[in-house]
C-alpha atoms as a PDB file:
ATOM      1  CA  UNK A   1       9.388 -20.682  -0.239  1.00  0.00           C
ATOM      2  CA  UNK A   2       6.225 -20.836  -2.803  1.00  0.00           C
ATOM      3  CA  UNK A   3       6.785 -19.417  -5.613  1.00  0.00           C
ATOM      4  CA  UNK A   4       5.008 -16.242  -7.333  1.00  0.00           C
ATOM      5  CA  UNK A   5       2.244 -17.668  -8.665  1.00  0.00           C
ATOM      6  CA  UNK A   6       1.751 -19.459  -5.689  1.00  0.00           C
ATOM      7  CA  UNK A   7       1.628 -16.232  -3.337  1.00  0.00           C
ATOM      8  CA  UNK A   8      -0.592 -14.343  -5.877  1.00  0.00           C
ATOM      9  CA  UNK A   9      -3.026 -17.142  -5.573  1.00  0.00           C
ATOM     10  CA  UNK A  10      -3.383 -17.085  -1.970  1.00  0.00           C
ATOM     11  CA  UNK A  11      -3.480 -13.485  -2.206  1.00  0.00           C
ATOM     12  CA  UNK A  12      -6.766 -13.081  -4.345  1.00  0.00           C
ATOM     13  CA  UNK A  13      -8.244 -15.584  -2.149  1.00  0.00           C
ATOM     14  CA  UNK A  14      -7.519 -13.318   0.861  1.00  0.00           C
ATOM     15  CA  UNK A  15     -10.025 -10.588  -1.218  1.00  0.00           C
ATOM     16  CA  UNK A  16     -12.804 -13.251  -1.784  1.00  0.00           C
ATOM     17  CA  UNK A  17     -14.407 -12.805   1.981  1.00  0.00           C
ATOM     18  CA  UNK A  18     -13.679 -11.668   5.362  1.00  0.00           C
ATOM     19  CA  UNK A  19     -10.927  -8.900   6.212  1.00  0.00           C
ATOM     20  CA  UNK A  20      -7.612  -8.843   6.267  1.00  0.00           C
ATOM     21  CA  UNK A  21      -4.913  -6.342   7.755  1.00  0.00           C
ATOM     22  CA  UNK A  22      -1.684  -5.745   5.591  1.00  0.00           C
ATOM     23  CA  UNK A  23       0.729  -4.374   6.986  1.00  0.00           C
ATOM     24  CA  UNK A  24       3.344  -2.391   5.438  1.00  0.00           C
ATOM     25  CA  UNK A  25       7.386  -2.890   6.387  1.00  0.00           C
ATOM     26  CA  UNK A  26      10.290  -0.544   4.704  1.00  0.00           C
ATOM     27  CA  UNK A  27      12.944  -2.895   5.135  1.00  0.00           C
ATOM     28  CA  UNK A  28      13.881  -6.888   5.200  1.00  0.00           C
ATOM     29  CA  UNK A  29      13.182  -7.097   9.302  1.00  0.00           C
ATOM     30  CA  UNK A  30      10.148  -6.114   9.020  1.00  0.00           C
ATOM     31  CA  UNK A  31       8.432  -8.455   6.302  1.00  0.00           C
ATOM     32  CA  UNK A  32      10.558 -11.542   8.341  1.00  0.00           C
ATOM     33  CA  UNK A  33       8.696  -9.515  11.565  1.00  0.00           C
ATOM     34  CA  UNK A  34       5.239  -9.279  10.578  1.00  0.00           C
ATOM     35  CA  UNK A  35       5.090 -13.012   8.677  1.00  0.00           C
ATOM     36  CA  UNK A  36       6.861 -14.469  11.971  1.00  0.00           C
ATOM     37  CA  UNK A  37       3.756 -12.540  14.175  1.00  0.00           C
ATOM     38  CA  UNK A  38       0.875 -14.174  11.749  1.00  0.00           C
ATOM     39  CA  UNK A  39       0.210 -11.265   9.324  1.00  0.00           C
ATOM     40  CA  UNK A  40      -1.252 -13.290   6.009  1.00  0.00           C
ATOM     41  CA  UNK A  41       0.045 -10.605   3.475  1.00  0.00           C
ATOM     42  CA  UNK A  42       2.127  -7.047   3.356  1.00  0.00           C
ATOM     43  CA  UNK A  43       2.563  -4.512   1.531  1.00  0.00           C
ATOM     44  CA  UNK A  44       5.224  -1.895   0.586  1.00  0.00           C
ATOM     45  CA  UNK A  45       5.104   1.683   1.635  1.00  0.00           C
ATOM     46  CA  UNK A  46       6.461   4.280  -0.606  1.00  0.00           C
ATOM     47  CA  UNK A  47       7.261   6.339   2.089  1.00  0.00           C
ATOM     48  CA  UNK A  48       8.514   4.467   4.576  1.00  0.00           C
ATOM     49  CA  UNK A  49      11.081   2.975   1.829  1.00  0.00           C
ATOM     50  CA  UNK A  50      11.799   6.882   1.122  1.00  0.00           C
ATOM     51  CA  UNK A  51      12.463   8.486   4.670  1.00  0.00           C
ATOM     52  CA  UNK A  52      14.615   4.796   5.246  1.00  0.00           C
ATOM     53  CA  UNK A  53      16.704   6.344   2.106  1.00  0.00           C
ATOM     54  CA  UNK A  54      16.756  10.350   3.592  1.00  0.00           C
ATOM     55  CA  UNK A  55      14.244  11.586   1.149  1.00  0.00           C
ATOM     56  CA  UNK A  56      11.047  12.644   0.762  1.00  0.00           C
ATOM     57  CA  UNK A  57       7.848  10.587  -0.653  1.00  0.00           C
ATOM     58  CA  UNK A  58       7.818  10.599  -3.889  1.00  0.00           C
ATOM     59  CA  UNK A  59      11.643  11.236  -4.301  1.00  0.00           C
ATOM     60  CA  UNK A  60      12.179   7.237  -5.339  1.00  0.00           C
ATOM     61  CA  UNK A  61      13.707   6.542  -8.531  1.00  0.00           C
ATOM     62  CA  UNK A  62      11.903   3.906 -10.564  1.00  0.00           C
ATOM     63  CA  UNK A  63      14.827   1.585 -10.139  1.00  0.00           C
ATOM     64  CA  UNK A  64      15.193   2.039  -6.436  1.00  0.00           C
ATOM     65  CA  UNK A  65      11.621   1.154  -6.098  1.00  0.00           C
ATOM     66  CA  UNK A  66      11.839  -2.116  -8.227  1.00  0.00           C
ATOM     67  CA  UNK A  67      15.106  -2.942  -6.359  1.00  0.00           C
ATOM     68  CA  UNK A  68      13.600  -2.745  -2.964  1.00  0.00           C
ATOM     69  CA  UNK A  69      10.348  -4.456  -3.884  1.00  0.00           C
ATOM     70  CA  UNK A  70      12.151  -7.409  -5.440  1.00  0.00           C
ATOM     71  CA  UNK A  71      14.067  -7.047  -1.833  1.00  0.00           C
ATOM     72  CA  UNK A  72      11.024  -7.813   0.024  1.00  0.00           C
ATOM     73  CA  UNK A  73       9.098 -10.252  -2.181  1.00  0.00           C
ATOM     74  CA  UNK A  74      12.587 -12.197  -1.451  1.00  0.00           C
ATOM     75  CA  UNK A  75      12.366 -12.008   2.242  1.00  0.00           C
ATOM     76  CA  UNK A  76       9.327 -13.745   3.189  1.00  0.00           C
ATOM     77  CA  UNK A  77       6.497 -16.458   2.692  1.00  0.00           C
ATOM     78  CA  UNK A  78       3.817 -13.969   2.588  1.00  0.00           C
ATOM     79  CA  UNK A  79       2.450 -12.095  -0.930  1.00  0.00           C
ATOM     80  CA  UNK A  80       3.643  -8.850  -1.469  1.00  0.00           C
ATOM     81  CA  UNK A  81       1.737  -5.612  -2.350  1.00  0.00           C
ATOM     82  CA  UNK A  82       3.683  -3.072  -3.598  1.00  0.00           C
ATOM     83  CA  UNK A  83       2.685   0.750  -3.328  1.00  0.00           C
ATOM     84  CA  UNK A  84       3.484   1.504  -7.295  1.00  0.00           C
ATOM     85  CA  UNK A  85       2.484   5.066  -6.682  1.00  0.00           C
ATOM     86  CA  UNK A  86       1.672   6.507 -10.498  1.00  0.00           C
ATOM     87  CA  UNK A  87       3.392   3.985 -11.876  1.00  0.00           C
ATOM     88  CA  UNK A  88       6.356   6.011 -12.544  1.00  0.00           C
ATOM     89  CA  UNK A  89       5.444   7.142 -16.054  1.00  0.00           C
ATOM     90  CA  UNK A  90       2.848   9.952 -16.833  1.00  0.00           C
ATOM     91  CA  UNK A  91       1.562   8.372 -20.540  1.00  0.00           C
ATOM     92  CA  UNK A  92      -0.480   5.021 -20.439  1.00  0.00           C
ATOM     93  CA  UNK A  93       2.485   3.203 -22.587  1.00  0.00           C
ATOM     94  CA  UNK A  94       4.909   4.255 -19.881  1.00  0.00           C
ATOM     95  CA  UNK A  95       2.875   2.796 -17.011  1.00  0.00           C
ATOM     96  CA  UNK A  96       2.512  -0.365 -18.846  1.00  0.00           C
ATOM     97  CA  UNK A  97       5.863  -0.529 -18.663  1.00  0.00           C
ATOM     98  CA  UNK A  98       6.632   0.175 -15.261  1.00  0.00           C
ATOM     99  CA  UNK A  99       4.448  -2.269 -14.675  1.00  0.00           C
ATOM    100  CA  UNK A 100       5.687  -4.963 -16.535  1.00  0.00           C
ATOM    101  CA  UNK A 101       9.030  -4.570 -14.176  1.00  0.00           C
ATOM    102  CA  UNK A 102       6.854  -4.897 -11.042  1.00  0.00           C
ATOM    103  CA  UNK A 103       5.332  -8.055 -12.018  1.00  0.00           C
ATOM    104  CA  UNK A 104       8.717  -9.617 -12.964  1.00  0.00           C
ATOM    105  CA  UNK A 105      10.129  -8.450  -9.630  1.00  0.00           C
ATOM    106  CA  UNK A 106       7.607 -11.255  -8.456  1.00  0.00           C
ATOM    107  CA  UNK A 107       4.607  -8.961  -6.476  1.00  0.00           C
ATOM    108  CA  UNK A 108       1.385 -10.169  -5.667  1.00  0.00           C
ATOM    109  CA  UNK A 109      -0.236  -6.864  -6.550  1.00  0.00           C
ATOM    110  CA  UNK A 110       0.293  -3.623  -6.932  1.00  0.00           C
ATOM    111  CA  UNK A 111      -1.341  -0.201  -7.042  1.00  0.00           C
ATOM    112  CA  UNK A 112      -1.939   2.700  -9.237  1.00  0.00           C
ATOM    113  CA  UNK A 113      -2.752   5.731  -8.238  1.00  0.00           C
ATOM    114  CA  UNK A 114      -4.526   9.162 -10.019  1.00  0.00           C
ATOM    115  CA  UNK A 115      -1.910  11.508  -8.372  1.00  0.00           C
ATOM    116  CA  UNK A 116      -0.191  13.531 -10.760  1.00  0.00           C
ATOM    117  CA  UNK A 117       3.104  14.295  -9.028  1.00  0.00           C
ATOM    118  CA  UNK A 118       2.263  18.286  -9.281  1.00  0.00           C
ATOM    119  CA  UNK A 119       0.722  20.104  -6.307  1.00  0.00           C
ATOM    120  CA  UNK A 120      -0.817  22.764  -8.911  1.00  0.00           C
ATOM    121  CA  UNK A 121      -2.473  20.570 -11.056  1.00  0.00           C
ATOM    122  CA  UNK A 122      -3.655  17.348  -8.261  1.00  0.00           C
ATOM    123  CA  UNK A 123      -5.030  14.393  -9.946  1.00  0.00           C
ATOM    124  CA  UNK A 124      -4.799  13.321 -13.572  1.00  0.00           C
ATOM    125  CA  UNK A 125      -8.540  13.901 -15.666  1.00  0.00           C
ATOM    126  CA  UNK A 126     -10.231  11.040 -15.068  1.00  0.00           C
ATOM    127  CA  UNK A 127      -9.908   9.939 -19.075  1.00  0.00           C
ATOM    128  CA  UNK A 128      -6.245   9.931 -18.533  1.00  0.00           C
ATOM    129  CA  UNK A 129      -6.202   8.319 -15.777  1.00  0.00           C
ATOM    130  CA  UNK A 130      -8.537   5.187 -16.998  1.00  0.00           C
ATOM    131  CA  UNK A 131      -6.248   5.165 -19.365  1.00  0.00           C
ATOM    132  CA  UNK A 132      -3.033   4.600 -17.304  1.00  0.00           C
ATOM    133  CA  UNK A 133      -5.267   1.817 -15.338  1.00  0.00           C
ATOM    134  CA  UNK A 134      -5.797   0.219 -18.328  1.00  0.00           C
ATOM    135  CA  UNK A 135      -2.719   0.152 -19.356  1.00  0.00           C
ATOM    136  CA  UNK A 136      -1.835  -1.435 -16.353  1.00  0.00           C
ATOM    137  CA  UNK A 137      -4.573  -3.955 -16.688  1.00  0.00           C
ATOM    138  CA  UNK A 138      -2.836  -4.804 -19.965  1.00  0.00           C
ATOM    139  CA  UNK A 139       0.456  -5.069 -19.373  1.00  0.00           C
ATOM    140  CA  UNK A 140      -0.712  -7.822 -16.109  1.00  0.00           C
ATOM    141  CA  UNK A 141      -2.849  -9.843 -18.669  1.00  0.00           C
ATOM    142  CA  UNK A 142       0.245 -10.137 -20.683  1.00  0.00           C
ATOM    143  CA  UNK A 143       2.518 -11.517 -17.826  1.00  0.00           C
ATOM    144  CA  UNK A 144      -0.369 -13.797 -16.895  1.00  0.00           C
ATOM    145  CA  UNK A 145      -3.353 -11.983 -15.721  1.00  0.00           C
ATOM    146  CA  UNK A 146      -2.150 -13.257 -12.108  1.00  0.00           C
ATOM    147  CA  UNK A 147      -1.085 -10.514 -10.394  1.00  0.00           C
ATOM    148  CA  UNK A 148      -4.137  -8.348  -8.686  1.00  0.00           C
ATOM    149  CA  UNK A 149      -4.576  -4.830  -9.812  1.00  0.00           C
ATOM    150  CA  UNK A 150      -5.370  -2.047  -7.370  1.00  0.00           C
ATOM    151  CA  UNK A 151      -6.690   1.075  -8.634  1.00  0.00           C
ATOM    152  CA  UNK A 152      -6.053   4.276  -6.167  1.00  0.00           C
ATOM    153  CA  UNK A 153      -7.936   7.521  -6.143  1.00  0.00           C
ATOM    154  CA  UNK A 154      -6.104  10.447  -3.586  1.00  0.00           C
ATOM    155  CA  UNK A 155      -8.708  13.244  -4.137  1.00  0.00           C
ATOM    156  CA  UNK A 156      -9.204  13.040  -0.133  1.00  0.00           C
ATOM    157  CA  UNK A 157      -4.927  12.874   0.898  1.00  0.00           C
ATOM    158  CA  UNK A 158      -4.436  15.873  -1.968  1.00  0.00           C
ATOM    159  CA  UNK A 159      -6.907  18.420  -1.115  1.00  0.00           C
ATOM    160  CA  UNK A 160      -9.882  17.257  -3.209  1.00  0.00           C
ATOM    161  CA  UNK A 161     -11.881  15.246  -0.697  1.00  0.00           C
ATOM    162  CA  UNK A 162     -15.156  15.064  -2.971  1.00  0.00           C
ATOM    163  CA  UNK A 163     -17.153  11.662  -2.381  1.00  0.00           C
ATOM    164  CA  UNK A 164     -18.914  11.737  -5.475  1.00  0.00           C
ATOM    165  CA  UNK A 165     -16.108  12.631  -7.746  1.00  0.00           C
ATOM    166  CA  UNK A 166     -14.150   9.586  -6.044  1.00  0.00           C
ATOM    167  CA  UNK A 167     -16.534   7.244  -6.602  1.00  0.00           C
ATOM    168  CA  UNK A 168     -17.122   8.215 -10.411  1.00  0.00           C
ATOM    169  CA  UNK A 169     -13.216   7.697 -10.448  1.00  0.00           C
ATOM    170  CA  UNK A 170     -13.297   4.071  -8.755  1.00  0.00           C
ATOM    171  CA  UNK A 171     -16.282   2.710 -10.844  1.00  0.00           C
ATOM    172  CA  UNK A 172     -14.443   3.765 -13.664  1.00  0.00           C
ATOM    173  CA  UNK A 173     -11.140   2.229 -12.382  1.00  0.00           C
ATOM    174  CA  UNK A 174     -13.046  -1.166 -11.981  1.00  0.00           C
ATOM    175  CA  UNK A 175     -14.331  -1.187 -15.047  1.00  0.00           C
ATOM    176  CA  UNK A 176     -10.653  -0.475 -16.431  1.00  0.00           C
ATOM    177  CA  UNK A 177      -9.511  -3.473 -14.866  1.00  0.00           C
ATOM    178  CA  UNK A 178      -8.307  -2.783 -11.718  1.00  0.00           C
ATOM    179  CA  UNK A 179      -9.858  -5.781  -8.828  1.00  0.00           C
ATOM    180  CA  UNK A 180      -9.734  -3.904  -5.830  1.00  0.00           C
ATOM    181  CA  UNK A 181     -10.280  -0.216  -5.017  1.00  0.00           C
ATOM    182  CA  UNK A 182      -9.101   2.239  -2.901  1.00  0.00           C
ATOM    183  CA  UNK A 183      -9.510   5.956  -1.301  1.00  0.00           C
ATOM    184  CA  UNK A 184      -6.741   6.688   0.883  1.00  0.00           C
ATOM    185  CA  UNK A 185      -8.143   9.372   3.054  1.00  0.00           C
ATOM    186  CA  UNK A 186     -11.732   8.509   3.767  1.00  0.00           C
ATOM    187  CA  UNK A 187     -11.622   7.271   7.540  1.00  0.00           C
ATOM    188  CA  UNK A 188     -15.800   7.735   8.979  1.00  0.00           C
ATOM    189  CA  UNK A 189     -18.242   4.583   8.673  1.00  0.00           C
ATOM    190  CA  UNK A 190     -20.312   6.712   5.962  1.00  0.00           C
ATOM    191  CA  UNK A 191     -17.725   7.354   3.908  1.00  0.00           C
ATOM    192  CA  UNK A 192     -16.532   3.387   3.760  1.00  0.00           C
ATOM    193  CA  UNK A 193     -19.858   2.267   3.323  1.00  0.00           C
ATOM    194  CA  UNK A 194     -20.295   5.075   0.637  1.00  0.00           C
ATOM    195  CA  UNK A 195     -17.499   3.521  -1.382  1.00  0.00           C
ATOM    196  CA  UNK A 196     -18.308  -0.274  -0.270  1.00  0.00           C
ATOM    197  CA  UNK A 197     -21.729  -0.106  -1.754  1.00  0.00           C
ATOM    198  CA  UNK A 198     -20.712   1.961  -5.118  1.00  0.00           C
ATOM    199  CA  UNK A 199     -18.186  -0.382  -6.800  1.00  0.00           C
ATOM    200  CA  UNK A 200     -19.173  -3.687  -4.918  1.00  0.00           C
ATOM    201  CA  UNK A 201     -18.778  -6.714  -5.558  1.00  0.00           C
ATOM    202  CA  UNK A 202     -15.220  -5.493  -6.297  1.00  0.00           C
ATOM    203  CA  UNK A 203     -13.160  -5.252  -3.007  1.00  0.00           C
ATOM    204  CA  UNK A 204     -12.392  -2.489  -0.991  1.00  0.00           C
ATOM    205  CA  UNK A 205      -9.352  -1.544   0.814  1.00  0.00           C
ATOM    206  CA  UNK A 206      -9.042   1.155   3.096  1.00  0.00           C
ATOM    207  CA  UNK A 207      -5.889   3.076   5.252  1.00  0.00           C
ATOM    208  CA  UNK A 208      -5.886   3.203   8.643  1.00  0.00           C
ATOM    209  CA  UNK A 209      -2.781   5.849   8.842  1.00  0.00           C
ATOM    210  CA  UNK A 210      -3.632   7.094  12.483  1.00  0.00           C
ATOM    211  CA  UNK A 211      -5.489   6.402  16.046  1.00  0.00           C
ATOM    212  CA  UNK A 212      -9.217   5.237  15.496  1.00  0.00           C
ATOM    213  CA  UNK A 213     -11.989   4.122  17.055  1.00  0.00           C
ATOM    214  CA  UNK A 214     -13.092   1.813  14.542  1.00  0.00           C
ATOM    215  CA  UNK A 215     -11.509  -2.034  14.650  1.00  0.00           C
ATOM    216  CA  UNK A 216     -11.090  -4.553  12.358  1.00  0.00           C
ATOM    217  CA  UNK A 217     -14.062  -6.125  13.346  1.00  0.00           C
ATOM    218  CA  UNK A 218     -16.202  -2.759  12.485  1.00  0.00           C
ATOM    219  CA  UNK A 219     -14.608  -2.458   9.416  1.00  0.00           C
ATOM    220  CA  UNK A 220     -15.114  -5.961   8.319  1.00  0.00           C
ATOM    221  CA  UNK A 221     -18.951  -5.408   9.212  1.00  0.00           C
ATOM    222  CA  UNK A 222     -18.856  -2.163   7.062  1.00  0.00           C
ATOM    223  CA  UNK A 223     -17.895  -4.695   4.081  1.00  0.00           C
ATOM    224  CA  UNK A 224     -14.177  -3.311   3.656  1.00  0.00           C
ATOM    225  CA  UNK A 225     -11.952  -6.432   2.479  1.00  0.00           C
ATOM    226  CA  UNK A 226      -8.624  -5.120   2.772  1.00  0.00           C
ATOM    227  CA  UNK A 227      -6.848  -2.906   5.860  1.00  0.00           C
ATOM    228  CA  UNK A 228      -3.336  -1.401   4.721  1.00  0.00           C
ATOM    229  CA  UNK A 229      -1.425   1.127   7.386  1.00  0.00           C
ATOM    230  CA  UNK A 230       0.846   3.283   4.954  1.00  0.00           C
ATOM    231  CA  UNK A 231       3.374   4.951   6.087  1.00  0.00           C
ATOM    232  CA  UNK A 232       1.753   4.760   9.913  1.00  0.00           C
ATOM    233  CA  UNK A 233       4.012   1.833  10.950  1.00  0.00           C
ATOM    234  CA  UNK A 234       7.003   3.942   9.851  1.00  0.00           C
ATOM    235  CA  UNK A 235       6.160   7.184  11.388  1.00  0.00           C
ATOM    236  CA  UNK A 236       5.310   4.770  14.660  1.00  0.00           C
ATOM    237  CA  UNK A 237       8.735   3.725  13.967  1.00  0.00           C
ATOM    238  CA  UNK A 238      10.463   7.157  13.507  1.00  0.00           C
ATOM    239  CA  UNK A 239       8.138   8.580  16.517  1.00  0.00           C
ATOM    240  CA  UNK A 240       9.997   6.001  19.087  1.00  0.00           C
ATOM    241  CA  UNK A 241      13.181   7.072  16.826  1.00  0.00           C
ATOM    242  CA  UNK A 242      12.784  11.359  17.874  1.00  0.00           C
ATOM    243  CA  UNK A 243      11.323  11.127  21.048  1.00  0.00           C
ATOM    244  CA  UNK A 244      14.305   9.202  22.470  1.00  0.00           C
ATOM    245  CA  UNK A 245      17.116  11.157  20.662  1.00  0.00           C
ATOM    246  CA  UNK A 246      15.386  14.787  21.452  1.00  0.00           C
ATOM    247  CA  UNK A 247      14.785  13.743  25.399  1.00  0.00           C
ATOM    248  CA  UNK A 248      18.324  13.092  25.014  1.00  0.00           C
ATOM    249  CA  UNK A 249      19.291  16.388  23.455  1.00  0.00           C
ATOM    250  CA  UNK A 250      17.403  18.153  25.685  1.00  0.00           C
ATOM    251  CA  UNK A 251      17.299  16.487  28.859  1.00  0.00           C
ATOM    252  CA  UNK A 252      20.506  13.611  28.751  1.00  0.00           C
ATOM    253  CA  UNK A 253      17.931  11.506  29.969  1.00  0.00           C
ATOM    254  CA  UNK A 254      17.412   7.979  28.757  1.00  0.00           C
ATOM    255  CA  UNK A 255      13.730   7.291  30.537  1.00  0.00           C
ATOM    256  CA  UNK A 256      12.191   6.338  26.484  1.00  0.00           C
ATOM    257  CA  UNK A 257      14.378   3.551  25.933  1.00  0.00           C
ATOM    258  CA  UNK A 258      12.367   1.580  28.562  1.00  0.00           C
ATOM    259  CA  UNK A 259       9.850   1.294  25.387  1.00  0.00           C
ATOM    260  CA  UNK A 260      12.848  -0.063  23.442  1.00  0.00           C
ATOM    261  CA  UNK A 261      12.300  -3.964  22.169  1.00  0.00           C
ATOM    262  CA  UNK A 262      14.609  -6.317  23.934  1.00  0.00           C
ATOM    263  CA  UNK A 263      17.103  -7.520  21.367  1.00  0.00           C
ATOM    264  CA  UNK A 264      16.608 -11.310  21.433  1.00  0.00           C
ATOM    265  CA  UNK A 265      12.886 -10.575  20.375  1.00  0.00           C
ATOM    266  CA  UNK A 266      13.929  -8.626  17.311  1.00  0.00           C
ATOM    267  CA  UNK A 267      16.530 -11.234  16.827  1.00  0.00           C
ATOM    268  CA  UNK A 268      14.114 -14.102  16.596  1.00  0.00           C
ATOM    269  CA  UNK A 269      12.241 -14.401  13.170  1.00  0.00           C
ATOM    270  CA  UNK A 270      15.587 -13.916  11.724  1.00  0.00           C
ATOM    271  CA  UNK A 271      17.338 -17.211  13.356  1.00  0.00           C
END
């Protein structure tokens, strides 16, 4: 297995051209999974990890989250990206903290994100939240300056889906520290190229959480770097999951499971 400095490596070389889908397992399968099918990197998901644990996003304990990161960065060849939400701390020093755990737990990157945690007041001001990013920035250089830094802006997933305020938040995140952006939310060509153009050269990664009619290939030719999925593999996950236990409930029929996976494929990366 390479070791962590080895898989951060290859992973900022992944953000230096092209595009690049990472994919984003809950669980020990499903890093072994997506390295066995050819996938170059992954990434955590916050809420996959969550709903895996019966609660809701956000519910994670700091520890938890460090624990099953460590889990995954463990399981496979590929570098790890973990979904570090706020960072788990609401005052700079605290981030830098949090963050210093996440590097140890051997990640390839990691994000921070300008969500507050409370519905009534959104996103943290934008000094504050510089602030936090540079913290985070810090606390990396310490460790070794290896691991990348992703800086997240949710005004469009938290009910504050202005273009220009997210951009004044990203060029400000880059100039933090952070080496790759991101605006969960924003899914039209205008919007991508918006953002692509603002903070370039820095890279650009960008959610595809739902059904699309844009590939890889368009998004590559927009300029975006990085493709990450969320939660979506997860709720794919869970939507195989309900459909066949409701038609059950409410039918005793068992036509879904002809979708099911035969067993010797799942069985196969892990032999």
């Amino acid at each position: 297995m390479p070791s962590s400095s080895e898989k951060r490596r290859t992973f900022k070389k992944l953000h230096l051209s092209g595009c690049f889908v990472m994919p984003n397992p809950w669980d020990v399968g499903g890093v072994k999974h997506l390295e066995h099918l050819g996938f170059k990197a992954v990434a955590s998901t916050s809420a996959g990890y969550a709903w895996s644990r019966g609660l809701a996003d956000g519910q994670v304990s700091r520890d938890m989250m460090l624990g099953h990161i460590a889990e995954l960065v463990a399981a496979g060849d590929a570098p790890l990206n973990a979904d570090f939400e706020a960072g788990y701390a609401d005052t700079p020093d605290g981030v830098g903290v949090s963050v210093r755990f996440c590097v140890e737990a051997g990640v390839a990157g990691l994000s921070i994100e300008d969500y507050s945690g409370d519905r009534a007041t959104g996103l943290y001001d934008i000094d504050t939240a510089v602030a936090r990013l540079r913290a985070a920035r810090a606390a990396i250089d310490e460790a070794g300056g290896e691991t990348l830094l992703t800086g997240r802006s949710e005004g469009f997933i938290r009910g504050k889906p202005d273009m220009e305020e997210t951009i004044r938040r990203l060029r400000a995140y880059a100039a933090a520290g952070a080496d790759c952006l991101y605006a969960p939310g924003i899914s039209t060509r205008e919007q991508m190229s918006a953002i692509v153009n603002a903070v370039a050269p820095k890279p650009v990664n960008v959610l595809m959480g739902g059904p699309s009619a844009l590939t890889v290939a368009d998004l590559e030719a927009i300029g975006v770097r990085r493709i990450s999925l969320g939660g979506a593999l997860a709720r794919a996950a869970w939507g195989g999951f309900l459909r066949t236990a409701k038609e059950l409930l409410q039918t005793g029929a068992f036509t879904t499971l002809a979708d099911a996976a035969p067993g010797a494929e799942i069985t196969a990366p892990f032999l």
